[in-house]
Each structure stands twice: as structure tokens, then as C-alpha cells.
Protein backbone atom coordinates (compact mmCIF):
# COMPACT_ATOMS: atom_id res chain seq x y z
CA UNK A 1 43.69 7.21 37.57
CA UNK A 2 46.11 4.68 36.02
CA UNK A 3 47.71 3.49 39.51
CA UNK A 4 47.55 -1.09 39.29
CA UNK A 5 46.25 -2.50 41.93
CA UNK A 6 47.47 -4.62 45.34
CA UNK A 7 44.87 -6.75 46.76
CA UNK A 8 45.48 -7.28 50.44
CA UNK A 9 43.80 -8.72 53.55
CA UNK A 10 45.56 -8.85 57.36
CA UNK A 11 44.72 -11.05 60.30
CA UNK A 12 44.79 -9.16 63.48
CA UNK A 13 45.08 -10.12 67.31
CA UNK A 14 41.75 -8.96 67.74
CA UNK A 15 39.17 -6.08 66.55
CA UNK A 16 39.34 -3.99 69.19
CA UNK A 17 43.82 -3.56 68.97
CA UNK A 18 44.06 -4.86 65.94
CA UNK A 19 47.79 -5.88 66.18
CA UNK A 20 48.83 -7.30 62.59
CA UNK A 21 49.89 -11.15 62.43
CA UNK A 22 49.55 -11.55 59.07
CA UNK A 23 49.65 -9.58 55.92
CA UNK A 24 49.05 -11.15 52.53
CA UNK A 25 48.68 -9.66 49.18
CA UNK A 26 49.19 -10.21 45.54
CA UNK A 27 49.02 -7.62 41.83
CA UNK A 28 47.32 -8.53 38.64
CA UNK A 29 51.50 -9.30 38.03
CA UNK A 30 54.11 -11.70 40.12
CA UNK A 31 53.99 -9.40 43.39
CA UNK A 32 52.91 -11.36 45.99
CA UNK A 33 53.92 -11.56 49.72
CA UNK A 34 52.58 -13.44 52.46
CA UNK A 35 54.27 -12.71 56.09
CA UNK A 36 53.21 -13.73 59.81
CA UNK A 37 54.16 -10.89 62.43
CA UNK A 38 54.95 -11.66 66.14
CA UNK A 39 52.54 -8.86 68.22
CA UNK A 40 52.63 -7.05 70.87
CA UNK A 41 49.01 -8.09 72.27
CA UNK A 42 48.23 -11.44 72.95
CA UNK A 43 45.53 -12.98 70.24
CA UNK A 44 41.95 -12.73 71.61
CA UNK A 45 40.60 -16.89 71.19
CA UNK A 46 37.72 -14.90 69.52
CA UNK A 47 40.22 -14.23 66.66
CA UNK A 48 42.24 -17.54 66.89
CA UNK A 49 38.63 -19.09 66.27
CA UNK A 50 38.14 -17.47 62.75
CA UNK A 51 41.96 -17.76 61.73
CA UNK A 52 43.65 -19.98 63.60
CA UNK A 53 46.82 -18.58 64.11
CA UNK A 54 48.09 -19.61 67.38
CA UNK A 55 50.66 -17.82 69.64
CA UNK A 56 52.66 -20.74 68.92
CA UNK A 57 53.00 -20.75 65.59
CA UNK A 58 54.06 -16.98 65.42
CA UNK A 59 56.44 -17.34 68.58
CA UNK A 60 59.47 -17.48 65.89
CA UNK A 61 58.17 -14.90 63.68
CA UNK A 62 59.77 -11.28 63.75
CA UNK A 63 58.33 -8.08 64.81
CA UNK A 64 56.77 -6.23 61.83
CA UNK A 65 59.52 -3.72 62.93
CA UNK A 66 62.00 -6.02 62.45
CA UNK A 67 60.84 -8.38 59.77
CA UNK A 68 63.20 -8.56 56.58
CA UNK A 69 62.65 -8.30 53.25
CA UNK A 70 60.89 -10.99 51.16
CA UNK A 71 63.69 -12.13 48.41
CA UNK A 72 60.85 -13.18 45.83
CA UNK A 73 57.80 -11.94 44.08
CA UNK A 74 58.75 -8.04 44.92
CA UNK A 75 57.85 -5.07 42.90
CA UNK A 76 60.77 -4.56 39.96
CA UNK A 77 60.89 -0.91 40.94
CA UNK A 78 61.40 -1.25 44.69
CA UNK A 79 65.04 -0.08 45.14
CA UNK A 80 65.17 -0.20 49.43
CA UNK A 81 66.18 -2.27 51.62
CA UNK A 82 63.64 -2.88 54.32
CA UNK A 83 60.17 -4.10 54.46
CA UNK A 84 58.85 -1.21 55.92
CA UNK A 85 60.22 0.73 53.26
CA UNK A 86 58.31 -1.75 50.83
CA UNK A 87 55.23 -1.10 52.58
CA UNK A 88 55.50 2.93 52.04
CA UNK A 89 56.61 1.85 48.33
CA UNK A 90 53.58 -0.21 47.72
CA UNK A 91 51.37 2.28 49.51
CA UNK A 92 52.45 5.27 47.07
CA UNK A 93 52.26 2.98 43.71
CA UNK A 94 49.12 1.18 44.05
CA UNK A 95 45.49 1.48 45.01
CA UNK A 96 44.61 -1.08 47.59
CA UNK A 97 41.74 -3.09 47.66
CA UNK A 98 40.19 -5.63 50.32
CA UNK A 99 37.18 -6.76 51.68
CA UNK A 100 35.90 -4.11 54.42
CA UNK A 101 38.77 -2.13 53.86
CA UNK A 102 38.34 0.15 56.88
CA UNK A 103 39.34 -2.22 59.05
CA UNK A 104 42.54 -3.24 57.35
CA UNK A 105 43.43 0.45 56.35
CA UNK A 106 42.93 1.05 59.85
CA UNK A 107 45.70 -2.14 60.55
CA UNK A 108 47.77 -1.08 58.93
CA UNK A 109 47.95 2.38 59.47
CA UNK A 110 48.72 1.49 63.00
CA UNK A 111 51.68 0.18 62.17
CA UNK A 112 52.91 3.32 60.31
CA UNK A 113 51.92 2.56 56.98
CA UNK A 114 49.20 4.73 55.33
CA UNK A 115 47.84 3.78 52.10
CA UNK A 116 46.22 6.92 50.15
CA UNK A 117 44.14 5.39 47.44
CA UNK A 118 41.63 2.48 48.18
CA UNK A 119 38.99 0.57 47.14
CA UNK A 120 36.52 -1.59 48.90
CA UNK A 121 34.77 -4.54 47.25
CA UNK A 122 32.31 -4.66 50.46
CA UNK A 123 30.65 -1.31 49.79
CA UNK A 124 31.22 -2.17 46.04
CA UNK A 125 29.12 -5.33 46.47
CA UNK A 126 26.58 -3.42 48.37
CA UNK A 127 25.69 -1.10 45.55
CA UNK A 128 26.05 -3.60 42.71
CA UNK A 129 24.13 -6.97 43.84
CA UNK A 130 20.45 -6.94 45.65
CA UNK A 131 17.59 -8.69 45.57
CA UNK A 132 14.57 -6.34 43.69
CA UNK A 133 14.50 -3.53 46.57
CA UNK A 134 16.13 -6.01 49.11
CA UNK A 135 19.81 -6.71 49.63
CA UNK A 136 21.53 -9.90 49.41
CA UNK A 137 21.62 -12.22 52.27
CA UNK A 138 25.15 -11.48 53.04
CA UNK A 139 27.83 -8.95 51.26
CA UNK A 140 30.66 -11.73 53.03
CA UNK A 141 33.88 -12.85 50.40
CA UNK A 142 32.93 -16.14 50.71
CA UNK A 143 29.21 -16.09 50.67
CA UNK A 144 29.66 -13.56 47.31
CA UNK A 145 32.34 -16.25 46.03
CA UNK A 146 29.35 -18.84 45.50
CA UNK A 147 26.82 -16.92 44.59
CA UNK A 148 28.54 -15.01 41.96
CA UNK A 149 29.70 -18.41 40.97
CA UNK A 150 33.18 -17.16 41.22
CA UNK A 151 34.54 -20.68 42.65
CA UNK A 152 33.95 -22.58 39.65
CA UNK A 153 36.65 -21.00 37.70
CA UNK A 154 39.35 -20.59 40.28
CA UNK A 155 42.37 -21.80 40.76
CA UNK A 156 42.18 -24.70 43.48
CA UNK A 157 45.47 -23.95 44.92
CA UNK A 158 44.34 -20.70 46.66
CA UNK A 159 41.59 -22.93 48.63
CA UNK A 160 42.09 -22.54 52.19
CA UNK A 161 40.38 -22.44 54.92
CA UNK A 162 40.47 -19.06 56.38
CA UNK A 163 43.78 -17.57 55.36
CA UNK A 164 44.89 -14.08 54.32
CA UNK A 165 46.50 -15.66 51.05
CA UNK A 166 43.81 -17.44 50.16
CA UNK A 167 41.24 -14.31 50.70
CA UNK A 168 43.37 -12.24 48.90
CA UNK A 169 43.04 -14.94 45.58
CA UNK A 170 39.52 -14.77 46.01
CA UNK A 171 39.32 -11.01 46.78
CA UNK A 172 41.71 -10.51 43.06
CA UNK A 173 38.58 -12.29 41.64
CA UNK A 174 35.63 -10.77 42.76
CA UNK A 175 36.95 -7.81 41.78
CA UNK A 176 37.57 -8.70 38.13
CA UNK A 177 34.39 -9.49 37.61
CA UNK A 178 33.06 -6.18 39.27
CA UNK A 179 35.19 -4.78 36.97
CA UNK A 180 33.70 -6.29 33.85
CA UNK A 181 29.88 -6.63 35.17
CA UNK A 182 29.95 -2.66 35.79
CA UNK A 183 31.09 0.74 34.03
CA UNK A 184 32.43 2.08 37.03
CA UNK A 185 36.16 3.20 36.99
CA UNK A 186 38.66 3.26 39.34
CA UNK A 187 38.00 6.99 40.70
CA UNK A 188 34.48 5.82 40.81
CA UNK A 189 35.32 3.11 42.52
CA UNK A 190 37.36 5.05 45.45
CA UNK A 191 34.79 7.53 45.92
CA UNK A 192 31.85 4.68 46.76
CA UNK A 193 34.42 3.46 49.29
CA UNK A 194 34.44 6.58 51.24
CA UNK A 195 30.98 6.49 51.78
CA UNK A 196 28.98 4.18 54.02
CA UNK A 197 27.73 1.02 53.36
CA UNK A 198 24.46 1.59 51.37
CA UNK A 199 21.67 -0.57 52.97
CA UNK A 200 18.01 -1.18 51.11
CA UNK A 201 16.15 -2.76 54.99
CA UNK A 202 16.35 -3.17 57.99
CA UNK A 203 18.10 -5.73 60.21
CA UNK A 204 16.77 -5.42 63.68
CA UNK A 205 13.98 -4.14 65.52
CA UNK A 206 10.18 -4.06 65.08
CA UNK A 207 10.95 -3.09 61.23
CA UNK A 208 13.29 -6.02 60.50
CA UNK A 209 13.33 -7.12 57.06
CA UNK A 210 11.08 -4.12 55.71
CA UNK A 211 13.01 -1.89 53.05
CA UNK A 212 13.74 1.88 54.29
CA UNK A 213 11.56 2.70 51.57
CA UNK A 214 8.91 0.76 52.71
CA UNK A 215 9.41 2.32 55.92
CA UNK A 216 9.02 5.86 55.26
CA UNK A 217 5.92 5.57 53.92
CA UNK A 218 4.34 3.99 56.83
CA UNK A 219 6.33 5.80 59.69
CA UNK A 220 8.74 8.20 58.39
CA UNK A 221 8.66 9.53 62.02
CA UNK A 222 10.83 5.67 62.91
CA UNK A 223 13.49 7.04 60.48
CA UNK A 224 13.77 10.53 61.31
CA UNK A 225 14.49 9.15 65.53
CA UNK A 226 17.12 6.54 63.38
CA UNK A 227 18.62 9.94 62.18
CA UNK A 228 18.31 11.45 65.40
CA UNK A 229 19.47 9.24 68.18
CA UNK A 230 21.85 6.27 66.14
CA UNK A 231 24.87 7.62 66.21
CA UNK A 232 26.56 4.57 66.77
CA UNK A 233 24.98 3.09 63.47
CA UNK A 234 26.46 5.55 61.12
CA UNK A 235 25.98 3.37 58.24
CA UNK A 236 22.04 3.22 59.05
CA UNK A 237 22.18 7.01 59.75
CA UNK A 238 23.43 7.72 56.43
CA UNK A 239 21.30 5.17 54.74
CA UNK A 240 17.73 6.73 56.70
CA UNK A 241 18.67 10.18 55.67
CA UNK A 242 19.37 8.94 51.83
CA UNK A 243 15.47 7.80 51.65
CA UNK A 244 14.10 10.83 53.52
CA UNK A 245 15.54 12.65 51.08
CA UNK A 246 18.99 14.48 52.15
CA UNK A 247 20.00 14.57 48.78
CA UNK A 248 22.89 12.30 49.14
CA UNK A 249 24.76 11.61 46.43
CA UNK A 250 25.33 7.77 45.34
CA UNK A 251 26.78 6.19 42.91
């Protein structure tokens, strides 16, 4: 697959609507937009907490429906005339990747626009970086932007505090350096990010902090009623049937 890449990230109302306010992305070229959307919903303080967008500050923005087009930093071969047209554009040229891209795929196909080929650097960061048989102690952008060292060589004009623009700098490079600290390829890539998250322990319960391996040694039974009854942990469900032995395929 020879598609570029668009590295995006939105900021939402909430998580449970998930009405786009902002959506922020830039290429490995000069694409780049960055664009605050007036919603529909009103912004749950939860989510004003982590970004900080106020209905104030969007109260002169345009509906995504009715937002115009950017006049810089837009794709050469975009020929239309609307943003929304963009969008669709951008969706059919590139493969997307973000941070926990569920989530935003699911953003933005909300408003209309659905993005065929993606790639997410969360799942990509859970294969690629553990501790011996542990994980990490967090798969987050910024937590993996320090201890990958990433921050030492960026460029100090994309620091700020929790923005879409800013995460989307960051996002660009993490995923360079997956890129040249693995041998995965793109198609690779995409197929990891349509699985679930691949978890080495536990988080919770009576078991928390032991590895699923460690686990089904000493009471395979615990993961087999995991399998059975945690349907609202499909991540964990997955995860308990991988060690048991489902023959799941990983990459």
C-alpha cells in the first residue's frame, strides 16, 4: 500500500456524543489544517477539563456543515469547493493515523465522513514497547513522548498544552520512529489496528498486576469466567482467549 499518510486527532463535546469541536491534522508534506466547530451538544465540563475549549470561545465558529474551506496548507490535488468535500478527499487519498483511533474514526464518521484505511499508534505501542512480560505503565501520547525520548528532538513550537495541533505534531513523531524501530509495513500496520488492544496483565481485581500468563498457570479456570462473562471488556476477552490458546493470530 503506497497511500501517505494524515495524522489527525479531534476534540469532542464529550465521549458519550462525541460532537466534533475541533479537528487538527497535518502530512509528512505542507497539508495541515486546524478548525474549531460550533456543536450541536453542549460540552460536558468533564471534556472542557482535559481541553479547554469553552462554549465561548467556539460561539463564533461555524457548523462543521457550514464551515468553509481553509485557503492554506490544502492538498495540491483537491479540486472542490467545500470542506466537506475535502474531508471525503482526504479520506479516499490517505491512511489516517491517531492515537486510539476508534474513537476519532468513530467522530468523525458521525459527521459523515468515513475514512477506509487507518492506523493506530495506541495498539501499535501496545505490541511494540513492554516491560519483560509486563506492559508499560501507560500506552498515553504524552507519557510515550518522554519515555521514548521523543521530546528532546522536537520542534518547540508544537508544545501545547492539550491541543489537537499540538497532539497531532507529536502523534507525526511517534510514528516515525515506530516506523524506523520496527519492520512492520503499512498493511501490517492496519491490520494490528483492527484488532484489540493486546494486554500482557491484569489491571483490576484479585489478579492485578499478575501477567495472563502467569495467570493461567495458577487458575486458568479465572480466565476461562474472563472469557465467559466480560463482555463488556472485549479487549481483556480477546487478550484471555490469546493465552488459553484460541489460536489468535498477532502480529
Amino acid at each position: 500500500m503506497s497511500k501517505p499518510f494524515l495524522y489527525f486527532d479531534t476534540e469532542t463535546t464529550d465521549i458519550q456524543i462525541k460532537d466534533l469541536i475541533q479537528l487538527a491534522f497535518v502530512t509528512d508534506t505542507d497539508v495541515k489544517l486546524n478548525m474549531y466547530f460550533k456543536p450541536k451538544q453542549d460540552i460536558a465540563f468533564a471534556a472542557m477539563a482535559v481541553h479547554h475549549i469553552t462554549p465561548e470561545f467556539l460561539a463564533d465558529k461555524p457548523y462543521l456543515e457550514e464551515a468553509k474551506l481553509p485557503l492554506e496548507n490544502i492538498d495540491p490535488d483537491f479540486i472542490g469547493e467545500t470542506l466537506e468535500d475535502y474531508l471525503h478527499f482526504l479520506a479516499d487519498k490517505y491512511i489516517w493515523v491517531a492515537h486510539n483511533v476508534d474513537f476519532d474514526l468513530e467522530v468523525m464518521e458521525r459527521k459523515g465522513i468515513k475514512i477506509p484505511n487507518t492506523i493506530c499508534t495506541l495498539k501499535l505501542a501496545r505490541n511494540m514497547f513492554y516491560d519483560g512480560d509486563h506492559d508499560i505503565e501507560s500506552y498515553a501520547l504524552q507519557f510515550l513522548r518522554y519515555y521514548l525520548g521523543l521530546y528532546k528532538t522536537e520542534d518547540l513550537d508544537h508544545n501545547t498544552a492539550h491541543d489537537a495541533l499540538s497532539d497531532v505534531y507529536f502523534l507525526r513523531d511517534l510514528f516515525h520512529y515506530m516506523q524506523e524501530h520496527s519492520t512492520l509495513s503499512a498493511e501490517n500496520m492496519i491490520l494490528i489496528s483492527k484488532e484489540p488492544q493486546f494486554m500482557r496483565q491484569m489491571t483490576f481485581g484479585k489478579y492485578a498486576g499478575k501477567t495472563l500468563e502467569d495467570i493461567a498457570r495458577t487458575d486458568r479456570g479465572y480466565l476461562e469466567w474472563i472469557v465467559d462473562t466480560m463482555a463488556d471488556k472485549a479487549d481483556l476477552q480477546w487478550n484471555a482467549k490469546r493465552v488459553l490458546g484460541n489460536d489468535l493470530k498477532l502480529f
